[in-house]
Protein backbone atom coordinates (compact mmCIF):
# COMPACT_ATOMS: atom_id res chain seq x y z
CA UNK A 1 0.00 0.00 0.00
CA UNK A 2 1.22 3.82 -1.19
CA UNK A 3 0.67 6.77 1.38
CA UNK A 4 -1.88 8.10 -0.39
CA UNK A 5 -4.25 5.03 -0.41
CA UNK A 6 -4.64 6.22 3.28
CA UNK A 7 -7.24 8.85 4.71
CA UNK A 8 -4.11 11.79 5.24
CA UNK A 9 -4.35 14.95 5.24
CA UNK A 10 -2.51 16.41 1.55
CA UNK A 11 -0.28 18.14 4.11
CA UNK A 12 0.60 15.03 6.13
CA UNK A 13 1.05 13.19 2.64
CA UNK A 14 3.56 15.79 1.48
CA UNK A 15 5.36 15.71 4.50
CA UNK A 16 5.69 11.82 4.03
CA UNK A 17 7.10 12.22 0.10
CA UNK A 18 9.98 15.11 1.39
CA UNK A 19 10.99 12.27 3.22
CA UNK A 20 11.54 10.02 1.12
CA UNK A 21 8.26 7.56 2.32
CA UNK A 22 5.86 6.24 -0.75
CA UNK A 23 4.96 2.69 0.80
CA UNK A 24 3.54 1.63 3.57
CA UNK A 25 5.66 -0.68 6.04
CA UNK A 26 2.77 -3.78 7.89
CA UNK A 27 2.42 -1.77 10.89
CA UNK A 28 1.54 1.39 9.07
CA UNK A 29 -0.91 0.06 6.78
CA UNK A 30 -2.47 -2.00 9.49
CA UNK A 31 -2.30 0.73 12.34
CA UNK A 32 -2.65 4.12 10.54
CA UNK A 33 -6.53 3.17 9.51
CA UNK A 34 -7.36 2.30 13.19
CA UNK A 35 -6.42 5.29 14.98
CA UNK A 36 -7.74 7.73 12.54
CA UNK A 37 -11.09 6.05 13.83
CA UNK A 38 -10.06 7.05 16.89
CA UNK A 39 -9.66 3.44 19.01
CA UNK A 40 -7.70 2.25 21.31
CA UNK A 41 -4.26 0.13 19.82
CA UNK A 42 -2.45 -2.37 21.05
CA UNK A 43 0.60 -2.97 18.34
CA UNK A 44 3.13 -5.96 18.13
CA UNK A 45 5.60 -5.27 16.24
CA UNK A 46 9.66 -5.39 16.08
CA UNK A 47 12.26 -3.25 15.96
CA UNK A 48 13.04 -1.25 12.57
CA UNK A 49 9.23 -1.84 11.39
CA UNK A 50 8.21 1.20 11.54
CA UNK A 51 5.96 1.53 14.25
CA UNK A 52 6.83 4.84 15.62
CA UNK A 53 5.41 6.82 11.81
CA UNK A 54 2.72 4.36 12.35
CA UNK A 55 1.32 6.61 15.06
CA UNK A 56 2.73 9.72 14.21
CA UNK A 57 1.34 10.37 10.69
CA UNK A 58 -2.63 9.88 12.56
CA UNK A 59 -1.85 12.07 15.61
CA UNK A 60 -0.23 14.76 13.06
CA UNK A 61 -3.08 14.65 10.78
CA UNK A 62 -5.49 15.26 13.72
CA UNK A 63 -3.42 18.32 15.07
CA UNK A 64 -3.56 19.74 11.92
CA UNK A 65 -7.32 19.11 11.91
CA UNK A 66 -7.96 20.74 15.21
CA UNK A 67 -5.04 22.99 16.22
CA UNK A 68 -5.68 22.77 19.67
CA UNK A 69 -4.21 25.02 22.09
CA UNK A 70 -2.95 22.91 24.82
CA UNK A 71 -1.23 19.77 24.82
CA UNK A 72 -2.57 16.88 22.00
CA UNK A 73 -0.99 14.11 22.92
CA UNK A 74 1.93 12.10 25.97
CA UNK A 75 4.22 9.73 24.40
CA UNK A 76 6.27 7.78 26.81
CA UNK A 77 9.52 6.01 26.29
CA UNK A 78 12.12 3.74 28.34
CA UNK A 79 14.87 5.43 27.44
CA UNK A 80 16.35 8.86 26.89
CA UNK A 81 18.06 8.06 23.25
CA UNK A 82 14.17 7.04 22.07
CA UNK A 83 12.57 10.05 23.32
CA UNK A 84 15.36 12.02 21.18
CA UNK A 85 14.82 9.91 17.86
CA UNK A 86 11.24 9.99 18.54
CA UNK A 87 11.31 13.88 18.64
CA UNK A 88 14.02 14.06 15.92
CA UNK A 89 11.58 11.60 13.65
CA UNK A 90 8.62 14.71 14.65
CA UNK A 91 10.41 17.62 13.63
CA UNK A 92 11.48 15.93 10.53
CA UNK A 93 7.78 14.63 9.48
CA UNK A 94 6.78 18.59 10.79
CA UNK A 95 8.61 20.68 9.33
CA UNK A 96 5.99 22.34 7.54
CA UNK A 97 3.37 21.38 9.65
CA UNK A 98 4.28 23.78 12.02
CA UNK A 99 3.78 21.43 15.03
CA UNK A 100 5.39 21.51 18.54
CA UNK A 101 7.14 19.10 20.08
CA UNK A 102 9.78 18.33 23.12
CA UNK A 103 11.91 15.58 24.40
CA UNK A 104 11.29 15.46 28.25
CA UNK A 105 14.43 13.47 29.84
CA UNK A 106 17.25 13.31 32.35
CA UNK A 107 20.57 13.74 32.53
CA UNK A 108 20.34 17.17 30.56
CA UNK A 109 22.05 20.44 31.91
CA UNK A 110 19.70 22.94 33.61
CA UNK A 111 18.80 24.72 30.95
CA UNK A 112 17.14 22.06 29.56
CA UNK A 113 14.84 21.38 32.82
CA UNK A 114 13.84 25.08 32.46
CA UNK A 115 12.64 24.70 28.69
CA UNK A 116 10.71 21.70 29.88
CA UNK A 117 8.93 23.27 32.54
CA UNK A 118 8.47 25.61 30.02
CA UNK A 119 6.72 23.48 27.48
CA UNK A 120 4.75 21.85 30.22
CA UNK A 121 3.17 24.35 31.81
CA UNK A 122 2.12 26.13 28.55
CA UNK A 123 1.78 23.45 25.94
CA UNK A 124 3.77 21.92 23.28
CA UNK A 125 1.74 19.66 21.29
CA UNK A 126 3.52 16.33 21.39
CA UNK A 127 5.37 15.68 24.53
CA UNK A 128 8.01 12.96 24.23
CA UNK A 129 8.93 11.40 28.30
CA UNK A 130 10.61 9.21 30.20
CA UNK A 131 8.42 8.65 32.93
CA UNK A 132 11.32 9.28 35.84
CA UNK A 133 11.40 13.04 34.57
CA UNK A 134 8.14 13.19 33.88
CA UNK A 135 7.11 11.99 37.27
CA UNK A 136 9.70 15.27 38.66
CA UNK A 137 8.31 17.76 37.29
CA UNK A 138 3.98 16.72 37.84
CA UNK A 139 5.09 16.74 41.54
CA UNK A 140 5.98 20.28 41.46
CA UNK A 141 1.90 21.22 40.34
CA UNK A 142 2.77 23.15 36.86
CA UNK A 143 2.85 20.15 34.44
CA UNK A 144 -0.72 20.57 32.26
CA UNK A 145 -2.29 17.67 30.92
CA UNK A 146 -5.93 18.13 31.67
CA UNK A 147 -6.85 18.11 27.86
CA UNK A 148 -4.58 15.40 26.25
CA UNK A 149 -6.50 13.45 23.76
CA UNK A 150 -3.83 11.10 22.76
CA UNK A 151 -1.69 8.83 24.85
CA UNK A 152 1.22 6.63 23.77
CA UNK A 153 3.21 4.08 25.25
CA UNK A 154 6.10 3.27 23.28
CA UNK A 155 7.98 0.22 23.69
CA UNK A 156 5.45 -0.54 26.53
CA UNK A 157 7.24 -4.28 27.41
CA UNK A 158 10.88 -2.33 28.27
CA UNK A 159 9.12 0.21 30.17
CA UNK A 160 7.67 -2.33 32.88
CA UNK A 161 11.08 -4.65 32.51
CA UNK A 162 12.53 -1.56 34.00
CA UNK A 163 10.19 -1.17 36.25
CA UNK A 164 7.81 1.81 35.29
CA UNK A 165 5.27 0.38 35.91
CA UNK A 166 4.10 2.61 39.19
CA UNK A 167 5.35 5.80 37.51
CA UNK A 168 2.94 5.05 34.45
CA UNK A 169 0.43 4.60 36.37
CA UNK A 170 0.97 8.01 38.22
CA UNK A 171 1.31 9.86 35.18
CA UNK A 172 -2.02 8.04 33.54
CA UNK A 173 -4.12 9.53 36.79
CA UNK A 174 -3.14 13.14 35.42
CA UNK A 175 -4.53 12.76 32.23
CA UNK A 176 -8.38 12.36 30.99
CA UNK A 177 -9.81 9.01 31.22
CA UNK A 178 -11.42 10.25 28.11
CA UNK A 179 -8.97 9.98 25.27
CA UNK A 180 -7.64 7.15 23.11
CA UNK A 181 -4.28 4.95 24.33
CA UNK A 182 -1.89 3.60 22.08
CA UNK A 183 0.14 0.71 22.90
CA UNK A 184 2.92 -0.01 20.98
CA UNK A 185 5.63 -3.45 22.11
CA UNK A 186 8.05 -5.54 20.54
CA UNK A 187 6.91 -8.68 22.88
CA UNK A 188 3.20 -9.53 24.11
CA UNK A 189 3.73 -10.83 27.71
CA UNK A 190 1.03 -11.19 30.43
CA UNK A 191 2.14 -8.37 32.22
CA UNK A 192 1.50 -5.91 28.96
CA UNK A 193 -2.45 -7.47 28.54
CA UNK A 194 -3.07 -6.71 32.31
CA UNK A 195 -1.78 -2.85 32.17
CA UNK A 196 -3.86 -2.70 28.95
CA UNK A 197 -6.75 -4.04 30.85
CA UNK A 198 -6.20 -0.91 33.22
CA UNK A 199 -5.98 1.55 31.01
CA UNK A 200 -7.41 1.11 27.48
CA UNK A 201 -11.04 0.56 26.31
CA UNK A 202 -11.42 -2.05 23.97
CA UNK A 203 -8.67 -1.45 22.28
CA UNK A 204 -7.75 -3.03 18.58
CA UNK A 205 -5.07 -5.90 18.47
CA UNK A 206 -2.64 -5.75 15.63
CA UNK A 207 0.38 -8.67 15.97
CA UNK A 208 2.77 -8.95 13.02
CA UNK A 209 4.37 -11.69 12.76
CA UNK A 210 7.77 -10.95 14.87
CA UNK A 211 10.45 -12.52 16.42
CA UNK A 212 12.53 -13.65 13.44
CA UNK A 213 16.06 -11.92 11.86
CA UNK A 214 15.54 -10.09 8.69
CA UNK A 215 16.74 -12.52 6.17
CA UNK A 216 19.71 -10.37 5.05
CA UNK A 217 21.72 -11.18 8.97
CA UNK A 218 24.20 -13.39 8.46
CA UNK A 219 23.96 -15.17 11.90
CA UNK A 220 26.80 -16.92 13.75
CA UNK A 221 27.44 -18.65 17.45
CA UNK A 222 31.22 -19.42 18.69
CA UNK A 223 31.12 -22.00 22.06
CA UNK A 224 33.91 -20.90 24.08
CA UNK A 225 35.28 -19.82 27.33
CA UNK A 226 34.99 -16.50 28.70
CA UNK A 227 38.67 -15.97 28.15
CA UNK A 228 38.68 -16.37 24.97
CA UNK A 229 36.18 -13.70 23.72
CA UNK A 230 38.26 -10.92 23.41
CA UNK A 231 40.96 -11.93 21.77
CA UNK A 232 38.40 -13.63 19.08
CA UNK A 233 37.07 -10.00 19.14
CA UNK A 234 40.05 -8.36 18.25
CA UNK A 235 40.52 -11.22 15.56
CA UNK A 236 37.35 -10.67 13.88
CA UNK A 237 37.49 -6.75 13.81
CA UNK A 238 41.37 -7.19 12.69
CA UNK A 239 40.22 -9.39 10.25
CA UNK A 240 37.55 -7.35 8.65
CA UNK A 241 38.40 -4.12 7.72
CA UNK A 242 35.63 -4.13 5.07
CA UNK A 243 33.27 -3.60 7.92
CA UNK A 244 33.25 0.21 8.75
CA UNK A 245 30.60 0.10 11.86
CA UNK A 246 30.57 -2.44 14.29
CA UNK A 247 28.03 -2.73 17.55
CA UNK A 248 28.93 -4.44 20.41
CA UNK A 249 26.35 -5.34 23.47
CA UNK A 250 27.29 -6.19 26.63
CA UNK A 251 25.78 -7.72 29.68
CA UNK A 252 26.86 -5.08 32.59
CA UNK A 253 28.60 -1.63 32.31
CA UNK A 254 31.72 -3.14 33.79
CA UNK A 255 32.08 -5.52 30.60
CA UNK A 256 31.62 -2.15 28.57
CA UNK A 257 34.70 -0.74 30.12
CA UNK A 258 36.59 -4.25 29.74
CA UNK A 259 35.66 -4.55 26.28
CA UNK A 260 36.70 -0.88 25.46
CA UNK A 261 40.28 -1.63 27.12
CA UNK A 262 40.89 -5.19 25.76
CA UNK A 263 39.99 -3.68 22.06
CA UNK A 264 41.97 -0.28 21.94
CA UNK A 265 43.97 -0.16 18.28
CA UNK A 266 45.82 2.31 16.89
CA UNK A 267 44.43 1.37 14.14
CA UNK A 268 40.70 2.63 14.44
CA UNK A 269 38.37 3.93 17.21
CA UNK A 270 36.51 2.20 19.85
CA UNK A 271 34.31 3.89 22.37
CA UNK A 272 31.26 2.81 25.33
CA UNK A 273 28.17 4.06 25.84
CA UNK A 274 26.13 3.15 29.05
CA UNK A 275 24.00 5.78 31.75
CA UNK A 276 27.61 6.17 33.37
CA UNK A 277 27.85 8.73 30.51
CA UNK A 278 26.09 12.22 30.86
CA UNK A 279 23.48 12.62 28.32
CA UNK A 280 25.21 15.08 26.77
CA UNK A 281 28.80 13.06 26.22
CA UNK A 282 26.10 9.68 25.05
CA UNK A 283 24.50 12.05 22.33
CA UNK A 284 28.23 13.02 20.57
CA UNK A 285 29.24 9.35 21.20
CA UNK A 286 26.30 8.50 19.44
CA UNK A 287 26.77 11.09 16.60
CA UNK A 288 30.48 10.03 16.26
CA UNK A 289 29.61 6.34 15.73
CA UNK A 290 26.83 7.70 13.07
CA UNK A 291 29.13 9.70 11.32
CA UNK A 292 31.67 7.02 11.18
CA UNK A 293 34.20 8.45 12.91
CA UNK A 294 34.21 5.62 15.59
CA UNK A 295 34.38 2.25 14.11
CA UNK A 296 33.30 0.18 17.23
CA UNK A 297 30.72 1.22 19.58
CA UNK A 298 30.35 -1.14 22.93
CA UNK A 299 27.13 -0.73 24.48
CA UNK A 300 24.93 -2.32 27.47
CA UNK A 301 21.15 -2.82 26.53
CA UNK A 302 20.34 0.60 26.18
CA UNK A 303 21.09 0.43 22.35
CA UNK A 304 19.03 -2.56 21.97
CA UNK A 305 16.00 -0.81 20.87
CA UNK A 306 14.72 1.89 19.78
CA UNK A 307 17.75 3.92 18.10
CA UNK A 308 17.91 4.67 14.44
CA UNK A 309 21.71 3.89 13.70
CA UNK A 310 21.96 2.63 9.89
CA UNK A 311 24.27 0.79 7.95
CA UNK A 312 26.35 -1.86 10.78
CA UNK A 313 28.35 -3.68 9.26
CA UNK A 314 28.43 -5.73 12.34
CA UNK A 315 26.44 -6.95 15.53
CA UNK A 316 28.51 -8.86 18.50
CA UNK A 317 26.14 -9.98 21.27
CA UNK A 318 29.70 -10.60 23.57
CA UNK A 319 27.31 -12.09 25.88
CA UNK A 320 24.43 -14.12 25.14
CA UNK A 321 21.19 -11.63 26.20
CA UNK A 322 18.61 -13.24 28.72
CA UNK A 323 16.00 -12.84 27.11
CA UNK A 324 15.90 -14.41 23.65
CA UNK A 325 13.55 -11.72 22.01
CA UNK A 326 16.33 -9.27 22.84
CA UNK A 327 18.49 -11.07 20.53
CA UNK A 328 16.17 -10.25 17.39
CA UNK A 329 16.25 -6.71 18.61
CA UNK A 330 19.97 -6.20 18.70
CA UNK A 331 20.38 -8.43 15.19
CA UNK A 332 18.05 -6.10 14.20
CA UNK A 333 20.60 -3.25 14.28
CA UNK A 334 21.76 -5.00 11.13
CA UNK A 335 20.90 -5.45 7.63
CA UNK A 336 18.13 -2.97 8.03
CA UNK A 337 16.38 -1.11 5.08
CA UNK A 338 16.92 -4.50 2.93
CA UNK A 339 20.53 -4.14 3.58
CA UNK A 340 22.83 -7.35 4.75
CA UNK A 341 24.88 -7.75 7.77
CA UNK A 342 26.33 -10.08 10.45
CA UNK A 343 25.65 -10.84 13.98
CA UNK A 344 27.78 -12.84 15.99
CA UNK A 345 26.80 -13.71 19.13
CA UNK A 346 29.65 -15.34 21.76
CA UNK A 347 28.10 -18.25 24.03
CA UNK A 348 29.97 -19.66 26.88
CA UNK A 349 28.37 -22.94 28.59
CA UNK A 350 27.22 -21.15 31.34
CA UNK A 351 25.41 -19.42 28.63
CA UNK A 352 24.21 -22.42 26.48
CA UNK A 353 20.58 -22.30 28.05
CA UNK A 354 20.26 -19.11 26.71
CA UNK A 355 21.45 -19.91 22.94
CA UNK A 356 18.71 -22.83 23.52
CA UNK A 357 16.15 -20.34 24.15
CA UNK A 358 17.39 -18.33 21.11
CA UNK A 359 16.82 -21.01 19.08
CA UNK A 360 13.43 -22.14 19.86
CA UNK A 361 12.51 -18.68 19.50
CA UNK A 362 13.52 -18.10 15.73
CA UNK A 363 12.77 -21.39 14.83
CA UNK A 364 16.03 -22.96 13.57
CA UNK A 365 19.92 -23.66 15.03
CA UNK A 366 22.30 -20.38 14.35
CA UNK A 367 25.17 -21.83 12.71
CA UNK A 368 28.27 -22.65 14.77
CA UNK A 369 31.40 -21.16 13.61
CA UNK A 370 34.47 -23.12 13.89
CA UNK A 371 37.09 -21.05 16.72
CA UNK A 372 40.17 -19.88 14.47
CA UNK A 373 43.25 -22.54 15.48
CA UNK A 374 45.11 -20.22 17.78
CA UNK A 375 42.01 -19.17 19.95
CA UNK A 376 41.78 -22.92 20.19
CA UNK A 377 45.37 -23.78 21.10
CA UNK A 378 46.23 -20.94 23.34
CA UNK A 379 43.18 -21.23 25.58
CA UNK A 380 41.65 -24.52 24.91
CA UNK A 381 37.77 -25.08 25.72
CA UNK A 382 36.64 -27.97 28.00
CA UNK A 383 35.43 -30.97 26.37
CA UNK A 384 31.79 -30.25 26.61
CA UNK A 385 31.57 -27.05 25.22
CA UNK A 386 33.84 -27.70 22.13
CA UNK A 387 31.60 -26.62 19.11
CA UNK A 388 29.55 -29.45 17.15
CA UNK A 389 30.22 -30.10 13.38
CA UNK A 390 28.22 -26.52 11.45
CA UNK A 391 25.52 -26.73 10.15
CA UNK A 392 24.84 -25.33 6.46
CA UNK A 393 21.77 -23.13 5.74
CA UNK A 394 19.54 -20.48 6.94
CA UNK A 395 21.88 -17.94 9.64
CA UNK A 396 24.96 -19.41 8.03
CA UNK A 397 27.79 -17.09 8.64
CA UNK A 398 30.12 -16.64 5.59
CA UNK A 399 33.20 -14.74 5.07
CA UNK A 400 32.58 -11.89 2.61
């Protein structure tokens, strides 16, 4: 389906072609329709679908319809690099719409707590939150939100992981019962039906089918001991020099800093990014790794969704994630836009529950990558963990 085969506003639509948008992703085509009616959403749907213009494009088109004066709609997100792509993604889309928007986070200097109070007490009309500095300033009285008519929840599932769940619930009693709720979240647990239960009126179910790579990730597992993933790091990035941007995720913030030092090259640039980092130093970190300028970015979870970084080369899950739906998330920072990739994910035995997990997810065995000789020799893995004879196929990793 095109754009225009949807009930936009000629504005909205024009908008959507200076962008460079003519088709519809799934989630659009599905979503879009639904809350122009005005019901409540619930939407399934990965990483890199689209999801976010999915809501956008309907809430834009009814601003322009009613140019309200006060605040039109809450969006709340996990994280503080979301609720900067999200507002990034709106001034884009708005840029001759002339519609309002601000990024409401922490970790920003004070001049940016004074243009938020600013924004709040008079009206922008999208607000973009994390709920922890949202929640600051509605205890100080000023914050407005008496006549919101929209309100999102963005990556709903990470939110309550993280445990937002009281502070949503907080901010929900400050806004109209009377509006329409959008859902959006890569995973359908229990614990995402009962909030929606709580705060949504019959709302609309759309589930895309989810949970699998994008067929251009070239997928990979090396079995090994813990000692032996960095210098099979620095082998692989050594060995590649064809791959220009390369995205590392790590467990803890500790293993960030570990990683960092055990991969420092003259050669080419490595940095970390966790919430050690102010918000300011994560945004140029991020911007450098964009722009190219830093070749290997180390990262905990806080990269795994949500950010709009295109073109790695390269995904290394240097630990196995817990959860296996976070593993299609961060392969998912690969091989976007039709594009191909790799993603290598290291799995120690303590870790081989979790690669089974994986597995069963997607549907079929990653292939197992044989460990280069001298990994091998110099710090030999126990018998029970040495890797089993790869397998051909679908997720085959192949040098390039």
């Amino acid at each position: 389906m095109i754009f225009e085969d949807l009930d936009l506003d000629s504005d909205i639509l024009d908008a959507v072609e200076y962008m460079g948008f003519r088709e519809t992703t799934p989630i659009q085509e599905k979503a879009i329709p639904v809350i122009l009616r005005g019901d409540d959403l619930i939407g399934c749907a990965q990483t890199g679908t689209g999801k976010t213009a999915a809501y956008l494009l309907p809430i834009m088109n009814d601003i322009i319809y009613k140019r309200p004066a006060h605040t039109h709609t809450l969006i709340l997100v996990p994280t503080r690099e979301l609720a900067l792509q999200i507002d990034q993604q709106i001034q884009g889309l708005a840029y001759t719409l002339n519609i309002t928007s601000l990024a409401v986070y922490g970790g920003g200097e004070g001049s940016a707590w004074d243009q938020e109070k600013e924004a709040l007490s008079h009206g922008a009309d999208i607000i973009v939150a994390t709920p922890g500095r949202l929640i600051s300033h509605l205890n100080l009285g000023y914050v407005k939100f008496s006549d919101v008519e929209v309100l999102v929840l963005d990556e709903a599932d990470r939110m309550l992981d993280i445990g937002f769940h009281d502070d949503i619930m907080k901010i929900i009693s400050h806004v109209p019962k009377q509006r329409q709720t959008l859902m959006f979240s890569a995973t359908m647990p229990p614990k995402i039906r009962s909030l929606s239960k709580h705060i949504m009126k019959n709302p609309v179910e759309i589930a895309l089918e989810m949970s699998k790579p994008a067929e251009g990730v070239l997928q990979a597992v090396y079995l090994l001991e813990d000692n032996q993933k960095l210098p099979l790091l620095n082998s692989l990035i050594a060995d590649k020099p064809e791959y220009h941007s390369i995205l590392i995720f790590s467990s803890t913030k500790k293993k960030v800093h570990e990683i960092v030092r055990g991969l420092r090259s003259r050669e080419y640039t490595v940095e970390g990014i966790s919430s050690d980092l102010e918000q300011k130093a994560r945004e140029e970190t991020l911007i450098r790794f964009r722009s190219r300028r830093t070749r290997v970015l180390v990262a905990t979870d806080v990269l795994s969704r949500g950010i709009d970084i295109k073109d790695i080369n390269l995904v290394v899950n240097f630990d196995a994630p817990s959860d296996a739906e976070d593993y299609v998330h961060r392969v998912g920072r690969t091989a976007r836009a039709e594009t191909t990739g790799v993603a290598i994910t290291l799995v120690s035995k303590a870790d081989m529950f979790k690669l089974q997990r994986i597995e069963k997810l997607i549907g079929y065995q990653v292939f197992r990558a044989p460990l280069p000789d001298f990994i091998a020799e110099s710090h030999p893995a126990s018998p029970d963990h040495r890797p089993s004879r790869p397998r051909s196929g679908k997720g085959g990793f192949r040098s390039r």
